[in-house]
Protein backbone atom coordinates (compact mmCIF):
# COMPACT_ATOMS: atom_id res chain seq x y z
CA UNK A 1 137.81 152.83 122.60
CA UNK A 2 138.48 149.09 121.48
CA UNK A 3 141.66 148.39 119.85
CA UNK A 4 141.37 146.30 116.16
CA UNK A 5 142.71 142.81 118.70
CA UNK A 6 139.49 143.64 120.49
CA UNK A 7 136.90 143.58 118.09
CA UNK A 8 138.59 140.50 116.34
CA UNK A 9 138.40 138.27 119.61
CA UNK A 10 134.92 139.41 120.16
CA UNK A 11 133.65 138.76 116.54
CA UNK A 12 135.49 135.42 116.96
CA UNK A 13 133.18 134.78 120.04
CA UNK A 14 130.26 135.85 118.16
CA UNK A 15 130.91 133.22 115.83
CA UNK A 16 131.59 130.55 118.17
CA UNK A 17 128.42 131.11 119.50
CA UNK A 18 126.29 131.40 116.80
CA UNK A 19 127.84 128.19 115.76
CA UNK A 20 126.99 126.10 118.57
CA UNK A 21 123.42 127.79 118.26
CA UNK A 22 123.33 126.29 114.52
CA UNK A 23 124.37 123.12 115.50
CA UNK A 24 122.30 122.71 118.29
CA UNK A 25 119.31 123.13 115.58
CA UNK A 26 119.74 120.66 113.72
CA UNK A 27 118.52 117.23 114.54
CA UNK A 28 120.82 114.57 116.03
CA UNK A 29 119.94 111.83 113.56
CA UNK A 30 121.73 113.55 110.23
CA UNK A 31 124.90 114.28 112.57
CA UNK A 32 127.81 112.18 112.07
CA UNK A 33 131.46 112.27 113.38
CA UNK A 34 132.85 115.64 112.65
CA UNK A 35 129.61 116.81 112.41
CA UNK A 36 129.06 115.89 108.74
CA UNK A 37 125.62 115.35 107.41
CA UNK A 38 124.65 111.94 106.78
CA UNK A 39 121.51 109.76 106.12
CA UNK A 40 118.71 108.95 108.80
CA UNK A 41 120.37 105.84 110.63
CA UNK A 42 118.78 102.32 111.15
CA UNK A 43 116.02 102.41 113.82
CA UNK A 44 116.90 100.22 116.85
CA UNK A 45 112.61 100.04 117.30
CA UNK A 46 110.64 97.26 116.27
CA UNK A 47 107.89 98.08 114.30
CA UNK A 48 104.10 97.18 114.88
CA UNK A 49 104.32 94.43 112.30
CA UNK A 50 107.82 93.22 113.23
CA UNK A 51 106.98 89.97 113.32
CA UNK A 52 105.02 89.74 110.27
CA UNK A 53 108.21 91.38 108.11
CA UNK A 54 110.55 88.63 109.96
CA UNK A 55 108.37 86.06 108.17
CA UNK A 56 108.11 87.74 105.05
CA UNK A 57 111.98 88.10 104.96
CA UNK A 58 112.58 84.73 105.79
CA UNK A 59 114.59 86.27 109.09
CA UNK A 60 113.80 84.73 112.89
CA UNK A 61 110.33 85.46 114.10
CA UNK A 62 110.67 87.11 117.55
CA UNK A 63 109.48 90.32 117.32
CA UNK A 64 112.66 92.11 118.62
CA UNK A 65 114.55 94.24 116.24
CA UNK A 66 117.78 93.45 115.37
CA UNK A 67 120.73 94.91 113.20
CA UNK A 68 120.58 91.89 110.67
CA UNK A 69 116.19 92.59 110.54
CA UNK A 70 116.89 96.26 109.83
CA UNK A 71 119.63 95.81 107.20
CA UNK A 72 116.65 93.50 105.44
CA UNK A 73 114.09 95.69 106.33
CA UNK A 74 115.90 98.84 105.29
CA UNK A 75 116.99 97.06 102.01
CA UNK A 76 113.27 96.02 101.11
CA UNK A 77 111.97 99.65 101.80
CA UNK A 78 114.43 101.17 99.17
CA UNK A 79 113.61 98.01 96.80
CA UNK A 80 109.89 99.17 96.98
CA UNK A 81 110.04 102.97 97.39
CA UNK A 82 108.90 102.53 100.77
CA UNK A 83 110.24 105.84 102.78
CA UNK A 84 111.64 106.18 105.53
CA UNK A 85 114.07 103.68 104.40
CA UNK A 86 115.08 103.62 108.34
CA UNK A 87 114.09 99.38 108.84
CA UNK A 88 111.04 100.62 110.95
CA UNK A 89 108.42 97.86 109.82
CA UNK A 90 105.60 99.72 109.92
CA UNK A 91 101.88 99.36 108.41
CA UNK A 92 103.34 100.88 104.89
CA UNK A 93 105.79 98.85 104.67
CA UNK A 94 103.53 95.72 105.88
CA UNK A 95 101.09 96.78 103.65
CA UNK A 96 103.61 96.71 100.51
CA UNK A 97 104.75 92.88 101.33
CA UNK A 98 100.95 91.95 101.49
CA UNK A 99 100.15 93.70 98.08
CA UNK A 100 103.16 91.63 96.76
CA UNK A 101 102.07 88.54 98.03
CA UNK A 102 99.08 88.66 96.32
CA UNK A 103 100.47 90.10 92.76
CA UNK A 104 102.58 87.31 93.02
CA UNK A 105 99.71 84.54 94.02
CA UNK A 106 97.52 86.04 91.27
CA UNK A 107 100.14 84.34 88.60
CA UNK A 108 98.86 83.51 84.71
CA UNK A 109 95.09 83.33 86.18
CA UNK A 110 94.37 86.85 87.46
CA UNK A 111 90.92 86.96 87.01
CA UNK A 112 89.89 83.54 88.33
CA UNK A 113 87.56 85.06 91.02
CA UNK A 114 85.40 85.84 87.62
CA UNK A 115 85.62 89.46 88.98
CA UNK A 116 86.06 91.12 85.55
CA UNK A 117 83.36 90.85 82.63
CA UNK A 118 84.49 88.12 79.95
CA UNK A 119 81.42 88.71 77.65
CA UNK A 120 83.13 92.28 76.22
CA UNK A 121 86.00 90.81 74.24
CA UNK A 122 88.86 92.71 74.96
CA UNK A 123 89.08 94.33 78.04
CA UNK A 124 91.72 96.02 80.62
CA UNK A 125 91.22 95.06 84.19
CA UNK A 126 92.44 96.94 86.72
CA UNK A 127 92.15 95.26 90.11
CA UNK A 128 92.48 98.05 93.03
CA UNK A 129 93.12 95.60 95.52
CA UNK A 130 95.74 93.42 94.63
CA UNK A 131 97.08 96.85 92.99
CA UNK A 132 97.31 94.76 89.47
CA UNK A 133 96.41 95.27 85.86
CA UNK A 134 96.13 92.85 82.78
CA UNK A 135 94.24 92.64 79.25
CA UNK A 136 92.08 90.03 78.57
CA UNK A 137 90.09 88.86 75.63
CA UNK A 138 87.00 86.77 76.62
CA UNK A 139 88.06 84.31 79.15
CA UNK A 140 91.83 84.70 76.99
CA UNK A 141 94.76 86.21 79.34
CA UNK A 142 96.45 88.69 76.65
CA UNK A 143 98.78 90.42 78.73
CA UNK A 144 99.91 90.62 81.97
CA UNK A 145 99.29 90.52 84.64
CA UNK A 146 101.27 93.12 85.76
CA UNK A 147 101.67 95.59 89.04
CA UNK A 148 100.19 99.48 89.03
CA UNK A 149 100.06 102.28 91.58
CA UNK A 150 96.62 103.79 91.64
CA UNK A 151 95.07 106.46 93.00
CA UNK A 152 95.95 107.63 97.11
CA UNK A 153 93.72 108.61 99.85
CA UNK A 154 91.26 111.27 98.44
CA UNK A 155 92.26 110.99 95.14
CA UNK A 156 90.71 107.17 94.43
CA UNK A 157 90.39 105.64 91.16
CA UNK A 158 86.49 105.58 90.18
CA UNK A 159 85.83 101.83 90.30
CA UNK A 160 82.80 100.62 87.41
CA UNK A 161 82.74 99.97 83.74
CA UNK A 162 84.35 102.47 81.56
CA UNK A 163 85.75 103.21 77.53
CA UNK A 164 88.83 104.23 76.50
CA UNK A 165 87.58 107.68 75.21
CA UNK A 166 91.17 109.52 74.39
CA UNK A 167 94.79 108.80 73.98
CA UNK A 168 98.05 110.81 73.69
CA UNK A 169 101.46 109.29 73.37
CA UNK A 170 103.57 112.41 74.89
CA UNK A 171 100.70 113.66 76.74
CA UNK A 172 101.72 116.59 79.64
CA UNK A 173 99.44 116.73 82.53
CA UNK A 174 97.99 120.24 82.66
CA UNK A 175 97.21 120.27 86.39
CA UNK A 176 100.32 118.94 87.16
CA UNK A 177 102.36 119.98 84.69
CA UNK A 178 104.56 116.63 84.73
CA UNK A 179 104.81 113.83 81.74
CA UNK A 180 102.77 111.27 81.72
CA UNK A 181 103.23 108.95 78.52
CA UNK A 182 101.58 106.68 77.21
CA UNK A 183 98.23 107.88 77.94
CA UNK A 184 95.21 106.27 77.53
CA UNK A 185 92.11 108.10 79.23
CA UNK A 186 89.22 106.18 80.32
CA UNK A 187 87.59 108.40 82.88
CA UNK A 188 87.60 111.97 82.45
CA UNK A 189 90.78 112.80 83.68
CA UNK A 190 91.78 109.25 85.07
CA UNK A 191 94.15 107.60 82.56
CA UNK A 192 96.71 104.32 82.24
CA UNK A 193 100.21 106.07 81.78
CA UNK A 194 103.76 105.88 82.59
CA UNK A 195 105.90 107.14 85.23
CA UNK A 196 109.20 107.08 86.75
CA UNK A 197 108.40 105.80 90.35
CA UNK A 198 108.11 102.37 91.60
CA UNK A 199 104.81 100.74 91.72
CA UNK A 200 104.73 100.29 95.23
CA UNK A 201 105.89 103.85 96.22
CA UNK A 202 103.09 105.38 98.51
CA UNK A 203 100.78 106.71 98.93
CA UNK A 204 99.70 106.78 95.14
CA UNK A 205 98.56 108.54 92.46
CA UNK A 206 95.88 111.58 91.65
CA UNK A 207 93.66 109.08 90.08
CA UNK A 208 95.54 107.75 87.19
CA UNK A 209 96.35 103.99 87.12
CA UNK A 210 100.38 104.54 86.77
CA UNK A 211 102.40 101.96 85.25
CA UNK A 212 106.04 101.01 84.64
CA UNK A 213 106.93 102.21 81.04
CA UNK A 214 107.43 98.92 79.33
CA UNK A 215 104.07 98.15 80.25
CA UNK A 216 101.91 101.09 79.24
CA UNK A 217 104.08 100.95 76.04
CA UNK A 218 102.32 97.47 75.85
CA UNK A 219 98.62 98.75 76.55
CA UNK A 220 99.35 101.42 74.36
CA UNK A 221 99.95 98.72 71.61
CA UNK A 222 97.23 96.44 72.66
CA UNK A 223 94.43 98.76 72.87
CA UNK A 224 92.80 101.66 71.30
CA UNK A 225 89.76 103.82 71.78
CA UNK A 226 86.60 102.62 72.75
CA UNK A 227 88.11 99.54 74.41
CA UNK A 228 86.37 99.01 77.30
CA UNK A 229 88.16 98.79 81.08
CA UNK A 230 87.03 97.59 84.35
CA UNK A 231 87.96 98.92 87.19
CA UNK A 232 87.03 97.32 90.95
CA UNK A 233 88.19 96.64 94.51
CA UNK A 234 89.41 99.15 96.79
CA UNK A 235 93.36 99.62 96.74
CA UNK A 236 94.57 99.20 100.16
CA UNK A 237 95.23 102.25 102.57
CA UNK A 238 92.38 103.99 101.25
């Protein structure tokens, strides 16, 4: 028979071992000194489109990854909701500084490629591409433009001429089941609302054309139903 010293050193080896076997199954990257969990680190790889987020960044151009790159790569990811915020520049996060560039080249004069109707007075335009979204009367800018997150992969936002038909100020998705404010429906269950992500944070939404609060209190104030919206392009990643 074992004596009450020799159960405690073998429950102490027990414990030992099922220990190491704990540790040993969970992945290196979240263990720190003293075996404290901590955040993904910064990714010594360079990404696909290293050189084209060197440019962007205003950082050397040379392709090879380096701590100063990932500290600005890492710090643009969490600016934009881009995840993994790890400094891996990858086609997301590529993607993101191209959509920017051209939110921030379309300026005052959004619609200058004529791509929106001018002959319905006032109008929202939602541009899939450029992932932008602005109110125009006539030929008139009357608000914006400004930047949305539309709908991902499989869940596209229908592109074509379309109405305001319905809108609810506290409206609660009931597929969902999460806030979305501000509505304004314009096709079936596709709507202009608030949310509280950034625009830019992939891979999108179930339809809806989400926007930052201050702006769909805006288009809430601007339009009303049977305004009509246009809705084209083809947002990128999708």
């Amino acid at each position: 028979m074992r004596n009450i010293r020799d159960i405690g050193v073998i429950r102490a080896r027990r414990g030992l071992v099922l220990s190491v076997a704990g540790l040993a199954a969970i992945p290196a990257f979240v263990l720190g000194t003293g075996g404290t969990a901590q955040a993904a680190s910064c990714t010594a790889s360079a990404g696909p489109y290293q050189k084209q987020a060197e440019k962007y960044l205003g950082l050397k151009v040379d392709g090879r990854q380096s701590a100063a790159d990932c500290t600005a790569i890492r710090s643009f990811q969490s600016t934009y909701g881009v995840t993994p915020t790890i400094g891996y520049a990858g086609p997301v996060t590529w993607r993101t500084m191209q959509t920017l560039t051209a939110q921030k080249a379309a300026g005052k004069n959004p619609n200058q490629a004529g791509k929106c109707p001018t002959d319905k007075g006032r109008i929202a335009c939602v541009d899939l591409t450029r992932q932008i979204s602005w109110i125009q009367d006539g030929e008139k800018l009357k608000f914006g433009p400004v930047p949305v997150r539309t709908g991902r992969d499989g869940y596209e936002t229908r592109t074509g001429a379309k109405k305001i038909s319905w809108r609810h100020q506290n409206h609660v998705s009931s597929i969902y089941h999460v806030a979305m404010p501000y509505s304004q429906f314009f096709d079936g269950g596709q709507a202009f609302h608030a949310v509280g992500v950034k625009m830019w944070n992939p891979p999108g939404s179930h339809g809806c054309v989400n926007m930052r609060t201050s702006d769909a209190k805006s288009y809430w104030n601007l339009l009303k139903n049977g305004d009509d919206v246009y809705v084209y392009g083809r947002k990128p990643g999708t």
